[in-house]
Protein backbone atom coordinates (compact mmCIF):
# COMPACT_ATOMS: atom_id res chain seq x y z
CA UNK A 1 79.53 91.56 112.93
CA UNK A 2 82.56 92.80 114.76
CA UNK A 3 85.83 92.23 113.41
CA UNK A 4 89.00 91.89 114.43
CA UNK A 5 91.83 92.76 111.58
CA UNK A 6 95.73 91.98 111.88
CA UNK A 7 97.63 95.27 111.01
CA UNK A 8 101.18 94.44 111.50
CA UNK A 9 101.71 94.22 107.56
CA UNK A 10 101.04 98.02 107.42
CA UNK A 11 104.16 98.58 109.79
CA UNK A 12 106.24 97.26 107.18
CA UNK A 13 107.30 98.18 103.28
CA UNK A 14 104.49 98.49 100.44
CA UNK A 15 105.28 94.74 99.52
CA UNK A 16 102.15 92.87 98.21
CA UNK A 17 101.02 91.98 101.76
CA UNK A 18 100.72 95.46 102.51
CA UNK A 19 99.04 96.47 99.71
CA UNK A 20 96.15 93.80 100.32
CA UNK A 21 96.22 94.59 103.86
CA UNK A 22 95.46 98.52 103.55
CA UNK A 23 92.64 97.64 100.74
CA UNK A 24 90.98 95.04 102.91
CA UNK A 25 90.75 97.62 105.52
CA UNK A 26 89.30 100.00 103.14
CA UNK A 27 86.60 97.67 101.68
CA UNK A 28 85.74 96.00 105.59
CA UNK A 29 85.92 100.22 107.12
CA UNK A 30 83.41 101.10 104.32
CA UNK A 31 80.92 98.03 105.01
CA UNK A 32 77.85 99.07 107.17
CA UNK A 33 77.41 95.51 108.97
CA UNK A 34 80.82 95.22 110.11
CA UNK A 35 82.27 96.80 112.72
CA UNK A 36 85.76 96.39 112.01
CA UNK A 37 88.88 97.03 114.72
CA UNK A 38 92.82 96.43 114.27
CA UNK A 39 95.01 94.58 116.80
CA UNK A 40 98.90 94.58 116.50
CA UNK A 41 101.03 92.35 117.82
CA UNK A 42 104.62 94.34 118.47
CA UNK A 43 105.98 97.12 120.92
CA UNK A 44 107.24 98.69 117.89
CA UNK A 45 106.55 100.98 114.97
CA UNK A 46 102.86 102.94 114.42
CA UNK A 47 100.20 101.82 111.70
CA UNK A 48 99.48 105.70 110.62
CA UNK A 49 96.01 107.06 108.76
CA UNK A 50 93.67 104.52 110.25
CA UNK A 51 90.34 105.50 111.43
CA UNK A 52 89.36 102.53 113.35
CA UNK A 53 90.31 101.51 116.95
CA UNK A 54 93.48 99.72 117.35
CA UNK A 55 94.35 96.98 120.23
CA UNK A 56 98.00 96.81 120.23
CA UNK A 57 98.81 93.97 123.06
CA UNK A 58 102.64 94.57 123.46
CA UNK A 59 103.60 90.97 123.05
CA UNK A 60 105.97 90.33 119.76
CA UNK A 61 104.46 88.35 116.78
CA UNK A 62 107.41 85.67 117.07
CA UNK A 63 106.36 85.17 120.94
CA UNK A 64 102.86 84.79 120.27
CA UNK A 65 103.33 82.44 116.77
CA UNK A 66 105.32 80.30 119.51
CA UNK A 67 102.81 80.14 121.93
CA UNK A 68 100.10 78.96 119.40
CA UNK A 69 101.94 76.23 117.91
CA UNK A 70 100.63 74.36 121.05
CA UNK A 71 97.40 76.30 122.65
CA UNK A 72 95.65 79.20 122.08
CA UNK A 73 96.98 82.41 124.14
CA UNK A 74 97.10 84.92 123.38
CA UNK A 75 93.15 84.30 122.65
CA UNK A 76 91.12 86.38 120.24
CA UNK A 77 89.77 88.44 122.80
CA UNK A 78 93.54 89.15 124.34
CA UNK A 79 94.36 90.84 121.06
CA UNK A 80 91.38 91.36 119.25
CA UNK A 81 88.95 92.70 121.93
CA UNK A 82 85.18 91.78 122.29
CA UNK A 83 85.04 90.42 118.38
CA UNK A 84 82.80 87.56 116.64
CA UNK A 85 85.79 87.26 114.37
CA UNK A 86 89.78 87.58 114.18
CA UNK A 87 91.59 87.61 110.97
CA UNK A 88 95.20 86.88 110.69
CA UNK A 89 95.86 88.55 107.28
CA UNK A 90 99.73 87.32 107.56
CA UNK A 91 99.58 83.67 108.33
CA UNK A 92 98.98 83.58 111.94
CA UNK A 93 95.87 84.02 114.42
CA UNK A 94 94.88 82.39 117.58
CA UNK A 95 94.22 78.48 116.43
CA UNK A 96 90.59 78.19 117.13
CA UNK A 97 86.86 78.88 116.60
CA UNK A 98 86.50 82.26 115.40
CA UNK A 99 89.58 82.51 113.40
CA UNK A 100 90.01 83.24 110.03
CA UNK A 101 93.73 82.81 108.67
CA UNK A 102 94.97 84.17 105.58
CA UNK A 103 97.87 81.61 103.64
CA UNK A 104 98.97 83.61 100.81
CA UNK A 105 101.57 80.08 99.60
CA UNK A 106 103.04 77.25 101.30
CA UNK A 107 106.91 78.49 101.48
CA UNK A 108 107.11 78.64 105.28
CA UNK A 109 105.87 74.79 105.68
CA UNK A 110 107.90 73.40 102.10
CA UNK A 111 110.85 75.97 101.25
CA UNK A 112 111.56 78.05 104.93
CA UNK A 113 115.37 77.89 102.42
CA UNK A 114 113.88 80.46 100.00
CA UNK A 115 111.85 82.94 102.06
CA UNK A 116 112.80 85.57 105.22
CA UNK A 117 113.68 84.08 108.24
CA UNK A 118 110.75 85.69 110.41
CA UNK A 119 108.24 84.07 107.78
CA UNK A 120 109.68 80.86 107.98
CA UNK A 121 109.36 80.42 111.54
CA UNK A 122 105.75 80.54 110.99
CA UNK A 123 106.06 76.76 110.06
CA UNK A 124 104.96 75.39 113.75
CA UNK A 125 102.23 78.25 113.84
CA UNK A 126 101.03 77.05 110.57
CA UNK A 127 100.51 73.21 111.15
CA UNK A 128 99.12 74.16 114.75
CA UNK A 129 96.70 76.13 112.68
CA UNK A 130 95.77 73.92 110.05
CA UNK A 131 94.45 71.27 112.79
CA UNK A 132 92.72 73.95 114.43
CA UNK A 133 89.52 74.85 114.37
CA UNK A 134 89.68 78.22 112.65
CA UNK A 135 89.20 78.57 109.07
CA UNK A 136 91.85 79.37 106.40
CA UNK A 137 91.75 81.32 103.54
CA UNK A 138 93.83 80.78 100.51
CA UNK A 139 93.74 83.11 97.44
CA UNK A 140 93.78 80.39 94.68
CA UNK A 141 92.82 76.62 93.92
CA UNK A 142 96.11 75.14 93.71
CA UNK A 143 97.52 76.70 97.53
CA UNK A 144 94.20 74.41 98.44
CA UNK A 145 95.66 71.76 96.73
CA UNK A 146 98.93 71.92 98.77
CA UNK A 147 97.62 72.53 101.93
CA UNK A 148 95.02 69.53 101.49
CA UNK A 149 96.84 67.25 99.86
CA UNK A 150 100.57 67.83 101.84
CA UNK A 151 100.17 69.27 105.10
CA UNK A 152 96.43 67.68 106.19
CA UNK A 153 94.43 70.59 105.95
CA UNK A 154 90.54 69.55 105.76
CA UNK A 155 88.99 70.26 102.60
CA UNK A 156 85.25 71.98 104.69
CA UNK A 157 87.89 74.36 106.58
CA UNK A 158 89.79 75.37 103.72
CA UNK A 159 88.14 78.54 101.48
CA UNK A 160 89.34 80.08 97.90
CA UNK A 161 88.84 83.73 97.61
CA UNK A 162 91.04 85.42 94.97
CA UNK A 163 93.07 88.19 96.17
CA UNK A 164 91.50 91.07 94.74
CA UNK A 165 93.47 93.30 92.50
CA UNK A 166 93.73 97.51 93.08
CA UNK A 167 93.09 99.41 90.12
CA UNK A 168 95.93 100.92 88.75
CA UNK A 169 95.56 104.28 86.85
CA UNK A 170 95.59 105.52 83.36
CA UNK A 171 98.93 106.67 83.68
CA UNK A 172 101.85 107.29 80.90
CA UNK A 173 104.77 105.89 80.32
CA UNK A 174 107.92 106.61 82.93
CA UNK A 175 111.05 108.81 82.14
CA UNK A 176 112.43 105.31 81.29
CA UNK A 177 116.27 104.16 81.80
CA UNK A 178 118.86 106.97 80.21
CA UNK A 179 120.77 105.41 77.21
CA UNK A 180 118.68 102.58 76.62
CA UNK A 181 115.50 102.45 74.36
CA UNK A 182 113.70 99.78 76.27
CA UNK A 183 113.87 98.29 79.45
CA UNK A 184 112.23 95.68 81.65
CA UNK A 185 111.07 95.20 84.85
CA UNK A 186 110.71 92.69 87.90
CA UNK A 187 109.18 94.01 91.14
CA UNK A 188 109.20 92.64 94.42
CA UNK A 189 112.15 91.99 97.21
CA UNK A 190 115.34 90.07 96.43
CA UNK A 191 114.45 87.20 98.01
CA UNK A 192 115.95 83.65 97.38
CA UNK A 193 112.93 82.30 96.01
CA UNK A 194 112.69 84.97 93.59
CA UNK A 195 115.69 84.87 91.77
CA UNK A 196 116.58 87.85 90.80
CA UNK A 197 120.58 87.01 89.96
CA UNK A 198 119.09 84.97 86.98
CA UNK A 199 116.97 87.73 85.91
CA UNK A 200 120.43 90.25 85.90
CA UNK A 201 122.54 87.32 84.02
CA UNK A 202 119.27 87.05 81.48
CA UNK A 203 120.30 90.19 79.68
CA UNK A 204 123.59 89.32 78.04
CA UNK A 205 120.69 87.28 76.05
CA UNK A 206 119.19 90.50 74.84
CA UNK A 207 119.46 92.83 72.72
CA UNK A 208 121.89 95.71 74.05
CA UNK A 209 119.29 98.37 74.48
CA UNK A 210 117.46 96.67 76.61
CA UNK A 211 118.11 97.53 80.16
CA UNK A 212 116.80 95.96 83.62
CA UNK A 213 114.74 97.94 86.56
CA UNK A 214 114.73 95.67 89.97
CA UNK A 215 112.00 98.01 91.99
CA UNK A 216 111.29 96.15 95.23
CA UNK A 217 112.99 96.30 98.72
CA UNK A 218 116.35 94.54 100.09
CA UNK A 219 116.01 90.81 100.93
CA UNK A 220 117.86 87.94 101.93
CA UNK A 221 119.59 87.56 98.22
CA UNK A 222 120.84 90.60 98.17
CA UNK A 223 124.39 89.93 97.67
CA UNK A 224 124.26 87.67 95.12
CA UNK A 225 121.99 89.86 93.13
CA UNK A 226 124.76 92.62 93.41
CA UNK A 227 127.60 89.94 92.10
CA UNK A 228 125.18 89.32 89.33
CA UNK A 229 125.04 92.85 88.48
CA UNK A 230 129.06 92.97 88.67
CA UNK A 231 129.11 90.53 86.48
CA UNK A 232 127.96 92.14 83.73
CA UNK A 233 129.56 93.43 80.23
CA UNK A 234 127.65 96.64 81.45
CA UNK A 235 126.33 96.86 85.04
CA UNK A 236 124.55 100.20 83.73
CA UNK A 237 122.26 98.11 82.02
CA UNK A 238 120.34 97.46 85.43
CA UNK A 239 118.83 100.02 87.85
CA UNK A 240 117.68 99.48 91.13
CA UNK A 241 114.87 101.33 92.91
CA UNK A 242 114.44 100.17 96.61
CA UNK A 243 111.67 102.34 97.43
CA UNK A 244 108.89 103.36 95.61
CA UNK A 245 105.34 104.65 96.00
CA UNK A 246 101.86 103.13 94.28
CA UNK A 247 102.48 105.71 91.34
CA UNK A 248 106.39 105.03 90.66
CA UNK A 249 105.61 101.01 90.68
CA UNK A 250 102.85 101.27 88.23
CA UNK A 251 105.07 104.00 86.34
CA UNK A 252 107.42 101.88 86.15
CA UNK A 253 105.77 98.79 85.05
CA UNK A 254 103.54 100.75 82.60
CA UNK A 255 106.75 102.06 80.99
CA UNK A 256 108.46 98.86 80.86
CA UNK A 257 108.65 96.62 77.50
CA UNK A 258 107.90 93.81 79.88
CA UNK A 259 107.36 92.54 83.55
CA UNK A 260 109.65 89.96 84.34
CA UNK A 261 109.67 87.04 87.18
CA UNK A 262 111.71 83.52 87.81
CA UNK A 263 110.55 82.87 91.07
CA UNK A 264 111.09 79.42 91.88
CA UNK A 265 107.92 79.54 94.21
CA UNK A 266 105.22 82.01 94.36
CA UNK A 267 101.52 82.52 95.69
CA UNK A 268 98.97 84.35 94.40
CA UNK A 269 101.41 87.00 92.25
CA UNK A 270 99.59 90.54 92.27
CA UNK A 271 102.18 92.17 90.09
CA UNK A 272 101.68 90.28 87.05
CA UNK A 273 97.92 90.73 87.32
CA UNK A 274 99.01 94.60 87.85
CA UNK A 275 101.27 94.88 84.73
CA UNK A 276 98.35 93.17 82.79
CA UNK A 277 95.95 95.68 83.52
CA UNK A 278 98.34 98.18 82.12
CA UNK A 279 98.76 95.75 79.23
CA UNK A 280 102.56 95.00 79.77
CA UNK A 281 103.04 91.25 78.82
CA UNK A 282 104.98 88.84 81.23
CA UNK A 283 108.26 86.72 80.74
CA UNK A 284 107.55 84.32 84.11
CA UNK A 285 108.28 80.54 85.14
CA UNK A 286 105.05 78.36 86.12
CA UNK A 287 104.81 78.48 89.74
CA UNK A 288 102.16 78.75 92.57
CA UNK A 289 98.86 80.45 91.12
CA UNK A 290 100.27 82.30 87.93
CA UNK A 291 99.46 78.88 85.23
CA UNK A 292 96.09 78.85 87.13
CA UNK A 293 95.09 82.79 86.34
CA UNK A 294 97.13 83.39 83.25
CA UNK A 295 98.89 80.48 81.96
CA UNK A 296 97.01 79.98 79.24
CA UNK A 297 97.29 83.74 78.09
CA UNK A 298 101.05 83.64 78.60
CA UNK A 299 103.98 80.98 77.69
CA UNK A 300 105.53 80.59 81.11
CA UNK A 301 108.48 79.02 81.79
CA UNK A 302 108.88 75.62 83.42
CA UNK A 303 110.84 76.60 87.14
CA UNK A 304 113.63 74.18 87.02
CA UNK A 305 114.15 74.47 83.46
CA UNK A 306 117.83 72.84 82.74
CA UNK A 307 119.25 76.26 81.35
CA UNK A 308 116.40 78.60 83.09
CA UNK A 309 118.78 82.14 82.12
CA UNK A 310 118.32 80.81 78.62
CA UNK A 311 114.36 79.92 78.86
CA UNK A 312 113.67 82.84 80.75
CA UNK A 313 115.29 85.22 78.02
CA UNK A 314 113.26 83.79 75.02
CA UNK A 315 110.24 84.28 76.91
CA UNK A 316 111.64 88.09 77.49
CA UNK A 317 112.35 88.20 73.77
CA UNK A 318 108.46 87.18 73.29
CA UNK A 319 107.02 89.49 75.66
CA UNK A 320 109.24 92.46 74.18
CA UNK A 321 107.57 91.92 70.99
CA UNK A 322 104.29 90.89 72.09
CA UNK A 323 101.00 92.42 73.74
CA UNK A 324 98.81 90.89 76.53
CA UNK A 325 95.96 89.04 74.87
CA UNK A 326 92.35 90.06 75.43
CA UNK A 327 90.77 87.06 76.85
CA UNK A 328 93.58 87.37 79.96
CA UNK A 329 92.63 91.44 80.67
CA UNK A 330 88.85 90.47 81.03
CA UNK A 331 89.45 87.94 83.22
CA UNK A 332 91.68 89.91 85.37
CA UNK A 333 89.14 93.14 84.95
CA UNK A 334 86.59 90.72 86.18
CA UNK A 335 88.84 90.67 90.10
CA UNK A 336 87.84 93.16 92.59
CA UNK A 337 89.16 93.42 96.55
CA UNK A 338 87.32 90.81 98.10
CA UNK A 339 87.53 89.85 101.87
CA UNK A 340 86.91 85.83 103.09
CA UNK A 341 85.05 87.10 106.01
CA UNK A 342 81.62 87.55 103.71
């Protein structure tokens, strides 16, 4: 089978997307019945250490996701090449026959508010796509759900394959935070929907020395995430790391009393699957697929919780005298990188 595979996530930060993106190009490169090529979709930037052909058609991915909310060029074969199959790893592909279209969550067709402005003009891409023709992929039963249920997707085109999750190492514990015994973690860009400022203003429920590491890129909430950090008795307490390799993110987590999240909408979640295999339990509120994998492992906290600083900090306080129970690292031992396209 020849496929085609959307790179464009690699020309961007290590962010979760990348990071399935680059493994799902290892697994598909190391297949013997696939013969697997990349396309890109931008003038700009260079997908480096790839040992595959590469079809780079210099038109930009917000043209094209225009163009397909209403037809199909650019077609497969304009960006893909001679290929049975295209997959659109990041939301988008060509709406018909022969796609297959990874939807990691639903924010770009129910909150555009809370997520990047280049993802959230994906919207009209999205519902072209959904009454297309091409199949969709969606790593976990209740994105289905949405998709189904809210935005007429139809059920025999819509496919559940978990994300698989990369193994992280046997590593030990980080240099940790100077001054403070303990400290805890949340990973991933300041975006809106994550909610980082409520994460900062959580620790004047703690004890004082516990400390805060924010390890994920700049987003969209950045400046209210700095305020939050202002506000603080002691803005030492938190330390930011905007860049950072595989090794310093599991470092960091694996050295961390706990990995903590109050995302008011998420997808799949790789991190907290991540920090469980290096048996770091997780403060977190209920959304997208976490009560599905681990709900019943952790206590998570309901998103719109009336005083959600508050909730969020007792579940902290839990996790930084708790351990991840058993049952929960089998089941996530039992995920491996899959790909939809088998």
């Amino acid at each position: 089978m020849r496929v085609g595979l959307d790179l464009t996530p690699l020309l961007g930060p290590p962010t979760g997307i990348y990071q399935h993106t680059r493994a799902l190009l290892d697994e598909l490169v190391a297949r013997d019945d696939i013969d697997l090529r990349g396309w890109l979709l931008t003038g700009r930037g260079r997908a480096r250490g790839l040992d595959i052909p590469v079809r780079r058609l210099r038109v930009p991915g917000s043209v094209a996701q225009q163009t397909w909310r209403f037809g199909n060029v650019p077609s497969r074969r304009l960006i893909a090449g001679a290929v049975d199959v295209v997959h659109g790893i990041n939301f988008l592909a060509p709406p018909s026959a022969g796609s297959v279209v990874t939807i990691h969550d639903t924010t770009p067709l129910t909150r555009a508010d809370l997520t990047q402005p280049s993802v959230a003009a994906k919207a009209g891409a999205i519902r072209r796509l959904l009454r297309s023709p091409a199949l969709i992929h969606v790593p976990a039963q209740v994105i289905a759900d949405e998709l189904i249920a809210d935005h007429a997707a139809h059920p025999d085109r819509v496919v559940i394959v978990p994300h698989g999750i990369r193994p992280t190492p046997a590593i030990g514990l980080s240099a940790g935070v100077p001054s403070y015994r303990r400290y805890l973690v949340t990973v991933g860009r300041t975006e809106r929907r994550k909610r980082v400022p409520v994460i900062v203003e959580m620790l004047a429920y703690l004890p004082s020395d516990v400390a805060l590491v924010i390890a994920g890129p700049i987003g969209n909430d950045e400046a209210d995430v700095e305020a939050a950090i202002r506000d603080l008795d002691d803005p030492a307490r938190v330390v930011r790391v905007t860049e950072a390799t595989d090794s310093l993110r599991d470092s960091l987590i694996a050295g961390s009393a706990g990995l903590v999240l109050a995302s008011e909408y998420e997808g799949f979640g790789f991190t907290p699957l991540e920090a469980i295999q290096l048996n770091v339990p997780i403060a977190a509120t209920a959304v997208g697929a976490l009560p599905e994998l681990i709900g019943d492992g952790f206590e998570l906290v309901a998103p719109r919780s009336p005083d959600l600083t508050a909730a969020l900090a007792s579940a902290a306080q839990r996790a930084l005298e708790s351990s991840v129970p058993t049952d929960i690292h089998h089941r996530v031992d039992s995920l491996r990188w899959q790909t939809p396209l088998t």
